[in-house]
C-alpha atoms as a PDB file:
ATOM      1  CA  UNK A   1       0.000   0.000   0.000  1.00  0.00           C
ATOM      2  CA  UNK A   2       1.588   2.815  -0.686  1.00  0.00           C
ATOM      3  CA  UNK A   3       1.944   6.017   1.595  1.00  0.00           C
ATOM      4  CA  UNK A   4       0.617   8.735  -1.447  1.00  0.00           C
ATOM      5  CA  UNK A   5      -2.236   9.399  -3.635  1.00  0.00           C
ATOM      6  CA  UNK A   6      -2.763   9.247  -7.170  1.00  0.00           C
ATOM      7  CA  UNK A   7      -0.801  12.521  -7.258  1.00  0.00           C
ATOM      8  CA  UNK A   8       2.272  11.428  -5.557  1.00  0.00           C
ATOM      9  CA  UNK A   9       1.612  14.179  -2.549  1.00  0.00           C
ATOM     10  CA  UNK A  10       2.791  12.377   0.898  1.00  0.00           C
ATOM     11  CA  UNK A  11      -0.230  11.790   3.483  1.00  0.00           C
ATOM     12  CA  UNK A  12      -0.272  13.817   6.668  1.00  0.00           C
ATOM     13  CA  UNK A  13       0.609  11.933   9.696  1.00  0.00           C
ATOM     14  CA  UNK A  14       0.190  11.592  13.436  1.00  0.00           C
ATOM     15  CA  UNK A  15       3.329  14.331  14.175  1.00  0.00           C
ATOM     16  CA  UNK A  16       1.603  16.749  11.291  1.00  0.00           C
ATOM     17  CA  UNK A  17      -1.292  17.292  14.026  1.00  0.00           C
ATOM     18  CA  UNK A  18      -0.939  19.357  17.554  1.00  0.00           C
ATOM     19  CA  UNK A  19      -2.216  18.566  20.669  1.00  0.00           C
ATOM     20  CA  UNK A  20      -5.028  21.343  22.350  1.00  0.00           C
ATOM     21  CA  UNK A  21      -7.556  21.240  25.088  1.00  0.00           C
ATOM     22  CA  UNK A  22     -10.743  19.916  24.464  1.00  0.00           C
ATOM     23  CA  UNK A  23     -13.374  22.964  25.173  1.00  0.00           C
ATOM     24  CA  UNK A  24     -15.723  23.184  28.129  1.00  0.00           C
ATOM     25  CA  UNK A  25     -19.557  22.997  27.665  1.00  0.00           C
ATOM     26  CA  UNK A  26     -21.327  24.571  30.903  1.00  0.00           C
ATOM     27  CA  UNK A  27     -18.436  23.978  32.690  1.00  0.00           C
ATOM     28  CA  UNK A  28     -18.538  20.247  31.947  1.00  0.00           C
ATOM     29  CA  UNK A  29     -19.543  17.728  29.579  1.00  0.00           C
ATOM     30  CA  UNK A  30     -23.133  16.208  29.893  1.00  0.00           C
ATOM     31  CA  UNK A  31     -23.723  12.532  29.130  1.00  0.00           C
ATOM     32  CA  UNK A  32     -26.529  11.720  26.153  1.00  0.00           C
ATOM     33  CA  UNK A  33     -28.093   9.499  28.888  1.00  0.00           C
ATOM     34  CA  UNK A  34     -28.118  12.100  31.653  1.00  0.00           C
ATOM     35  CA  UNK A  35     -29.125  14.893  29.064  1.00  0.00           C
ATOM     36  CA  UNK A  36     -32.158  12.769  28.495  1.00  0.00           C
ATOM     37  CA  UNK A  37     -33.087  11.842  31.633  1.00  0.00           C
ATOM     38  CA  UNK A  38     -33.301  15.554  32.368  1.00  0.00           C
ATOM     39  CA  UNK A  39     -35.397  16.220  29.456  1.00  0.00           C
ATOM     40  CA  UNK A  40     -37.889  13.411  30.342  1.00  0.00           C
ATOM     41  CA  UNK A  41     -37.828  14.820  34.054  1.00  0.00           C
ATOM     42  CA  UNK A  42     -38.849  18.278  33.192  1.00  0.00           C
ATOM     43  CA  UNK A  43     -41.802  16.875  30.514  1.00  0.00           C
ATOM     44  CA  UNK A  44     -43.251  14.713  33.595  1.00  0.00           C
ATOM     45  CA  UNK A  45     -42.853  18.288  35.649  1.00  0.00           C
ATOM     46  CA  UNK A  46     -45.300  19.676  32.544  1.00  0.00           C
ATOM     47  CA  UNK A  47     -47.289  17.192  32.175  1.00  0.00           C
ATOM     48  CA  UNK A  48     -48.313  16.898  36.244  1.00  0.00           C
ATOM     49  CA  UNK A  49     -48.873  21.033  35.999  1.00  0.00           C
ATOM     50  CA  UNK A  50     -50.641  20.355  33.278  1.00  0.00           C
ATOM     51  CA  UNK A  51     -52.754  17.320  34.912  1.00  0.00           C
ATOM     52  CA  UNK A  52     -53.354  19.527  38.530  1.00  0.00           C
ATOM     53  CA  UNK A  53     -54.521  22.854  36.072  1.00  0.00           C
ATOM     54  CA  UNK A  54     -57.157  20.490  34.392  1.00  0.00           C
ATOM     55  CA  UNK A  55     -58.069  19.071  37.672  1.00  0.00           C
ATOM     56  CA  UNK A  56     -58.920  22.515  39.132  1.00  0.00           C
ATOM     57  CA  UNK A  57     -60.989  23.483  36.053  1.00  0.00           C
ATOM     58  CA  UNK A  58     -62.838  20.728  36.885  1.00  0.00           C
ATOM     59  CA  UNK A  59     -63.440  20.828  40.064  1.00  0.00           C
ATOM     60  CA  UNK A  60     -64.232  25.008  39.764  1.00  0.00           C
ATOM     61  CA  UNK A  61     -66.695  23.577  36.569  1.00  0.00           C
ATOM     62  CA  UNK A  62     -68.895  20.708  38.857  1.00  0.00           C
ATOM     63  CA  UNK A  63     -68.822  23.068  41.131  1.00  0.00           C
ATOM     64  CA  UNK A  64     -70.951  25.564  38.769  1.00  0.00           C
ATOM     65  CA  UNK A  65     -73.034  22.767  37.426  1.00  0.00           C
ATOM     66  CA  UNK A  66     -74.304  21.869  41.129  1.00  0.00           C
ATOM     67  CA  UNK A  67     -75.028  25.657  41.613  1.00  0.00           C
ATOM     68  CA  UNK A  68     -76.862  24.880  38.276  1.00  0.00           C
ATOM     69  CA  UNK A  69     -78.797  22.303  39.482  1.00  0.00           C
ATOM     70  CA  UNK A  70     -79.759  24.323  42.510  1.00  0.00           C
ATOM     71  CA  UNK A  71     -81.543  26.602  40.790  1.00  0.00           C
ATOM     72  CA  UNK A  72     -82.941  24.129  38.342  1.00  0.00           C
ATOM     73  CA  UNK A  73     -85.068  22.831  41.817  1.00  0.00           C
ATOM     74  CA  UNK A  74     -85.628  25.898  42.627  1.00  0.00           C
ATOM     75  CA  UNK A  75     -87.305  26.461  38.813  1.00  0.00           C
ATOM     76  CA  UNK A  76     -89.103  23.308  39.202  1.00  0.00           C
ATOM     77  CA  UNK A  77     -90.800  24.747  42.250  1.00  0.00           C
ATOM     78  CA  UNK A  78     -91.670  28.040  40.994  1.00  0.00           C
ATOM     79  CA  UNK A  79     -93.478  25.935  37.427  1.00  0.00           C
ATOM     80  CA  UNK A  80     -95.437  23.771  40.093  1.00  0.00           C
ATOM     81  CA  UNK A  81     -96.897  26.697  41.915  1.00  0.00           C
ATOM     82  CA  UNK A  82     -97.430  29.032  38.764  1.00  0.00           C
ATOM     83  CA  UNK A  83     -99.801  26.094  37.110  1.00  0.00           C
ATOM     84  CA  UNK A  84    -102.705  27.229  38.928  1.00  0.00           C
ATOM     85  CA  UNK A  85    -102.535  31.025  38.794  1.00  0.00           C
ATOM     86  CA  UNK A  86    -101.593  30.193  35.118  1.00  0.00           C
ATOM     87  CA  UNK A  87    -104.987  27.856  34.328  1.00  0.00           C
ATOM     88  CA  UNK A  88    -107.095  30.764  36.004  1.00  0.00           C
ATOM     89  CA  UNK A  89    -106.487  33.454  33.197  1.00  0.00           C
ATOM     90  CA  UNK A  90    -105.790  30.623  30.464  1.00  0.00           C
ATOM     91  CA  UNK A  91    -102.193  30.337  30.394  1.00  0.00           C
ATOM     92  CA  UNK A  92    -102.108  26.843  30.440  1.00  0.00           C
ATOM     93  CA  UNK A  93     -99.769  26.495  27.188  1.00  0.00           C
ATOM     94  CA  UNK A  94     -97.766  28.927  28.656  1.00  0.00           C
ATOM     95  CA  UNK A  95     -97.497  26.768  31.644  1.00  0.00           C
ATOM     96  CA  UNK A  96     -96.622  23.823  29.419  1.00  0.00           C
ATOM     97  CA  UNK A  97     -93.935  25.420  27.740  1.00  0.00           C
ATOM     98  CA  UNK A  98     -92.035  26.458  31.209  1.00  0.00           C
ATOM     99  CA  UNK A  99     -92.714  22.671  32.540  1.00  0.00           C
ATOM    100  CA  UNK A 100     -91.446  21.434  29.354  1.00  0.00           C
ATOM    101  CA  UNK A 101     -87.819  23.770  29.216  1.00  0.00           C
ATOM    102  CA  UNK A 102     -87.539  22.533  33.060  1.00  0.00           C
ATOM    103  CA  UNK A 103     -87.837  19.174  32.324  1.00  0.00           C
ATOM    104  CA  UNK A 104     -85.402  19.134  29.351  1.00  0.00           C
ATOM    105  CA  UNK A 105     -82.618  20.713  32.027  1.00  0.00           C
ATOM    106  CA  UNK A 106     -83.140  18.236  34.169  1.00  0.00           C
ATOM    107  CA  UNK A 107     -82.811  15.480  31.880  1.00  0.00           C
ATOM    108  CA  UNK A 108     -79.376  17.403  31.035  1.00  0.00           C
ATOM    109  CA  UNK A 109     -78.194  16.817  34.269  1.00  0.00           C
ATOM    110  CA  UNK A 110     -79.377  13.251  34.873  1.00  0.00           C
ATOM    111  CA  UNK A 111     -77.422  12.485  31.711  1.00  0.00           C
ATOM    112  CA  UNK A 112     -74.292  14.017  33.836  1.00  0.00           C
ATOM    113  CA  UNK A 113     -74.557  12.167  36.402  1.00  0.00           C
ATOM    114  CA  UNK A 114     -76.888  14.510  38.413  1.00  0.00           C
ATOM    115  CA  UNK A 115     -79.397  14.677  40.215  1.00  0.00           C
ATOM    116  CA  UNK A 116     -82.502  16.999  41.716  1.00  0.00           C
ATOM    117  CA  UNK A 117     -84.161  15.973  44.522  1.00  0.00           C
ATOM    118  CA  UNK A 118     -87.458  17.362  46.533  1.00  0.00           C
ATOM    119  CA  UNK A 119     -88.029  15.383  49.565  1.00  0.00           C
ATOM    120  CA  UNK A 120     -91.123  17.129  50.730  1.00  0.00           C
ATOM    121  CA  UNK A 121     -93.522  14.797  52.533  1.00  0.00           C
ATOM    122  CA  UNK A 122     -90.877  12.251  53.355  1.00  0.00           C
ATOM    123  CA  UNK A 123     -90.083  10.973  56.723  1.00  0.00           C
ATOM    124  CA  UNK A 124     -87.761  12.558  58.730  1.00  0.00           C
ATOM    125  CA  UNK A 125     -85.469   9.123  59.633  1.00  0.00           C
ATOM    126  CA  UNK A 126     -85.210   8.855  55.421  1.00  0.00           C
ATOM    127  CA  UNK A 127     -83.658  12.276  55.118  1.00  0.00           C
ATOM    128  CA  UNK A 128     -81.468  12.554  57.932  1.00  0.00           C
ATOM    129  CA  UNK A 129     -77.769  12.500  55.632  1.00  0.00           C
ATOM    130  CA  UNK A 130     -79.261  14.420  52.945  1.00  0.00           C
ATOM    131  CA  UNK A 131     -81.607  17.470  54.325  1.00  0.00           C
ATOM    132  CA  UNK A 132     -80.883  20.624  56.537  1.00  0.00           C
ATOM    133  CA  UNK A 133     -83.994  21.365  59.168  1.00  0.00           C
ATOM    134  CA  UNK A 134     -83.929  24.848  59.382  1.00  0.00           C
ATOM    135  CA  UNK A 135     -87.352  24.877  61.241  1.00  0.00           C
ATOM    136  CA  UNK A 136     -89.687  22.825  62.922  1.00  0.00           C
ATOM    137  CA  UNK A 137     -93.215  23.329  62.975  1.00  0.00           C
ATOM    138  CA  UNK A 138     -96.019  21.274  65.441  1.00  0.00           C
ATOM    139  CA  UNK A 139     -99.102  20.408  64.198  1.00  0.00           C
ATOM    140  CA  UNK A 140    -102.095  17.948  64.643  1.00  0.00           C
ATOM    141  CA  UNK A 141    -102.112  17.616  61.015  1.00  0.00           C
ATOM    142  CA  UNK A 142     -99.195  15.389  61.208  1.00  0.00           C
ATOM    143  CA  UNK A 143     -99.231  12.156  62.240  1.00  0.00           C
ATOM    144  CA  UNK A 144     -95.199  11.559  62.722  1.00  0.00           C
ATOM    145  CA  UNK A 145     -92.383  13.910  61.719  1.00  0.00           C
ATOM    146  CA  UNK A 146     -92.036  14.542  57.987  1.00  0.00           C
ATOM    147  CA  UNK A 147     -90.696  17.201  55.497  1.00  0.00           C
ATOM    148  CA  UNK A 148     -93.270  19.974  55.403  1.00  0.00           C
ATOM    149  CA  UNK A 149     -91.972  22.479  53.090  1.00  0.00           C
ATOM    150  CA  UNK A 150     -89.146  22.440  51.205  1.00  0.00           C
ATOM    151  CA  UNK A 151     -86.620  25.512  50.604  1.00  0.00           C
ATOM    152  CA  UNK A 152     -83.576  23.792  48.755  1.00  0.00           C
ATOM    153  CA  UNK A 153     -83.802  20.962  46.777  1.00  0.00           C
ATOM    154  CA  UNK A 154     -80.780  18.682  47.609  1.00  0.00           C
ATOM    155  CA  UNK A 155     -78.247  17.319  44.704  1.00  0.00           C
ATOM    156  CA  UNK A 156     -76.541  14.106  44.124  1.00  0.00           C
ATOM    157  CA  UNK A 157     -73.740  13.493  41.852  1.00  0.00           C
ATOM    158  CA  UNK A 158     -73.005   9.794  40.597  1.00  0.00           C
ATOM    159  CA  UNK A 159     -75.784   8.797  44.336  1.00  0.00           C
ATOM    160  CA  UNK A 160     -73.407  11.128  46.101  1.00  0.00           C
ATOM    161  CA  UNK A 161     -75.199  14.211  48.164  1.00  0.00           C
ATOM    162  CA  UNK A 162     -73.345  16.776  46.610  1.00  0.00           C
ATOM    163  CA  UNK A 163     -75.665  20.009  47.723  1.00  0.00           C
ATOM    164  CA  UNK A 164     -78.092  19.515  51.129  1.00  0.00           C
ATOM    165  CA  UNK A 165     -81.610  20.029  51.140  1.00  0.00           C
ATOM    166  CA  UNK A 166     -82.870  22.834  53.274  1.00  0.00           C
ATOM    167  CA  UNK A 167     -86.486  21.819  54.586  1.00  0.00           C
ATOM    168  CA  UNK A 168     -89.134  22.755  57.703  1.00  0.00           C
ATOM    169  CA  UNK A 169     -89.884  19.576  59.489  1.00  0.00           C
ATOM    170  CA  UNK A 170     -93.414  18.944  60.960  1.00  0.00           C
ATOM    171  CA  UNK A 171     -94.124  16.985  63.727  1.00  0.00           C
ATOM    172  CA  UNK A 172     -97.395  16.367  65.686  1.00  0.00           C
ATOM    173  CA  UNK A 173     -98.802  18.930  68.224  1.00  0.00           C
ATOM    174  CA  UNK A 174     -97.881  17.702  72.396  1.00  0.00           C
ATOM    175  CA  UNK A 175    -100.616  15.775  73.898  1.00  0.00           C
ATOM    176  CA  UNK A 176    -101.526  17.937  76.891  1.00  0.00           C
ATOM    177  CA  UNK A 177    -100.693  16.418  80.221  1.00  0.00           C
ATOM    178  CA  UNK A 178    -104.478  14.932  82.055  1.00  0.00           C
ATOM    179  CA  UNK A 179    -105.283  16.940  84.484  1.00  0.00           C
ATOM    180  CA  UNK A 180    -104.875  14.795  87.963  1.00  0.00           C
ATOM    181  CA  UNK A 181    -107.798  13.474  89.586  1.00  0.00           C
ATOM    182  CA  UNK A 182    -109.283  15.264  92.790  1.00  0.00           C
ATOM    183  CA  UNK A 183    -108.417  13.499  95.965  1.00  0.00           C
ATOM    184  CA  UNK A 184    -111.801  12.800  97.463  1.00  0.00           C
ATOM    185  CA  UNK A 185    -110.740  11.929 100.520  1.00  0.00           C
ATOM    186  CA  UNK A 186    -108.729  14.708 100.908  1.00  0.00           C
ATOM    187  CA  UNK A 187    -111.377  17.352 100.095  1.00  0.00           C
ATOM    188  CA  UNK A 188    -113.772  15.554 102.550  1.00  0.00           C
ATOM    189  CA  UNK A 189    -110.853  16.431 105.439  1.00  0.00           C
ATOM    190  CA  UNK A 190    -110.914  19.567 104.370  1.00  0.00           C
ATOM    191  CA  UNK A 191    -114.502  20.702 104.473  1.00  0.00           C
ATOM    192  CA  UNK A 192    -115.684  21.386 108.082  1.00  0.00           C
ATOM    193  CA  UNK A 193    -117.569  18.677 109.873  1.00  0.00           C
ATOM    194  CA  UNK A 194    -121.456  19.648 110.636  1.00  0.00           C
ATOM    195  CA  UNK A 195    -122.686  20.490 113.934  1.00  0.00           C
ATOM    196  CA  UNK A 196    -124.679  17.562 114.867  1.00  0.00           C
ATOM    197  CA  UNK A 197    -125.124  19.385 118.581  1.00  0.00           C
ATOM    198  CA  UNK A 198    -128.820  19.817 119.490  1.00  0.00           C
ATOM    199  CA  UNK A 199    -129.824  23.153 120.148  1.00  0.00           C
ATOM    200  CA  UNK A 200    -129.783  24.350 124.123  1.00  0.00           C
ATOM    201  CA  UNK A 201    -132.954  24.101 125.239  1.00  0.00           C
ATOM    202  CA  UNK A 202    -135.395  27.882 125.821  1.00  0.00           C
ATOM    203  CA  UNK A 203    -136.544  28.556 128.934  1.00  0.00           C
ATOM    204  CA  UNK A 204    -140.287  29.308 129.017  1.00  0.00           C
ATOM    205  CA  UNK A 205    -141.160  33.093 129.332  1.00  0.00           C
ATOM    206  CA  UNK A 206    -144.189  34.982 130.416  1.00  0.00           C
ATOM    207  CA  UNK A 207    -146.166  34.543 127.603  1.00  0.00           C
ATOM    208  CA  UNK A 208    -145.855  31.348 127.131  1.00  0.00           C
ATOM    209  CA  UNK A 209    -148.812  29.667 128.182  1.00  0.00           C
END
């Protein structure tokens, strides 16, 4: 083999070159594994930001829809009590129309997982984790204590409670305490014995004859 090209020019060899310092990167050199390590380290940092930020917007948005639903129950109340006044001056399409827009927005929410609940007229044991008394009222129109009015409608999400009901509780009127029974004896003590003493007998006087 021999030691020149084609043009008969000697090759350069080892002693042709001269040694220098290899440059500094940042102060050192960086491994290709560590450089990537650090590059996957600060992606996972983005990507968990990026996960807790979503989170939050979540939470801030369920929070919204449960408001949502609160005043959906609140809508469904106000359509129950308008029917009548309605049907008296002939609104009853109009009535329709309102019971028909509420009913659509619930349906919106049951298909999110949520849910609007009235528990007027329902025992008291049955709404004990999921309804507020903010008043009681006593009554011998009821029979045991129950939800008499509601204020709030409660809201579950996925059978949670989410949103307590706030209700007025009835429950039935005292029985008055019976009056106790007179003490016969007692009131025979106390009433003063007759005078069973015969009268002193009258001396006879002049004109008796």
């Amino acid at each position: 083999m021999s030691s020149s090209d084609e043009s008969g020019a000697a090759l350069p060899g080892w002693d042709d070159f001269a040694e220098r310092p290899v440059p500094e990167v940042h102060g050192a050199t960086t491994a290709p594994e560590a450089e990537l390590a650090g590059v996957l380290q600060r992606r996972h940092e983005d990507l968990a930001a990026a996960r807790g930020a979503s989170a939050a917007a979540a939470t801030r948005a369920h929070a919204h829809l449960f408001e949502l639903a609160v005043l959906v129950g609140t809508l469904e109340q106000q359509v129950t009590r308008a029917e009548e006044p309605l049907a008296a001056v002939g609104e009853q399409l109009r009535h329709r129309e309102l019971k028909n827009v509420k009913d659509r927005m619930l349906d919106l929410l049951r298909a999110a997982g949520v849910e609007v609940r009235d528990p007027l007229g329902l025992p008291a044991e049955d709404v004990l984790d999921w309804a507020d008394p903010v008043h009681w009222m006593q009554s011998p129109d009821f029979d045991a204590e129950v939800v008499a009015e509601t204020n709030r409608y409660a809201v579950f999400h996925d059978g949670a409670v989410v949103s307590f009901a706030q209700v007025v509780m009835g429950a039935p009127a005292p029985v008055p305490a019976p009056e106790p029974e007179p003490d016969t004896q007692a009131q025979l003590k106390s009433e003063p014995e007759p005078d069973t003493e015969p009268p002193p007998a009258r001396t006879p006087g002049p004109t008796d004859t």
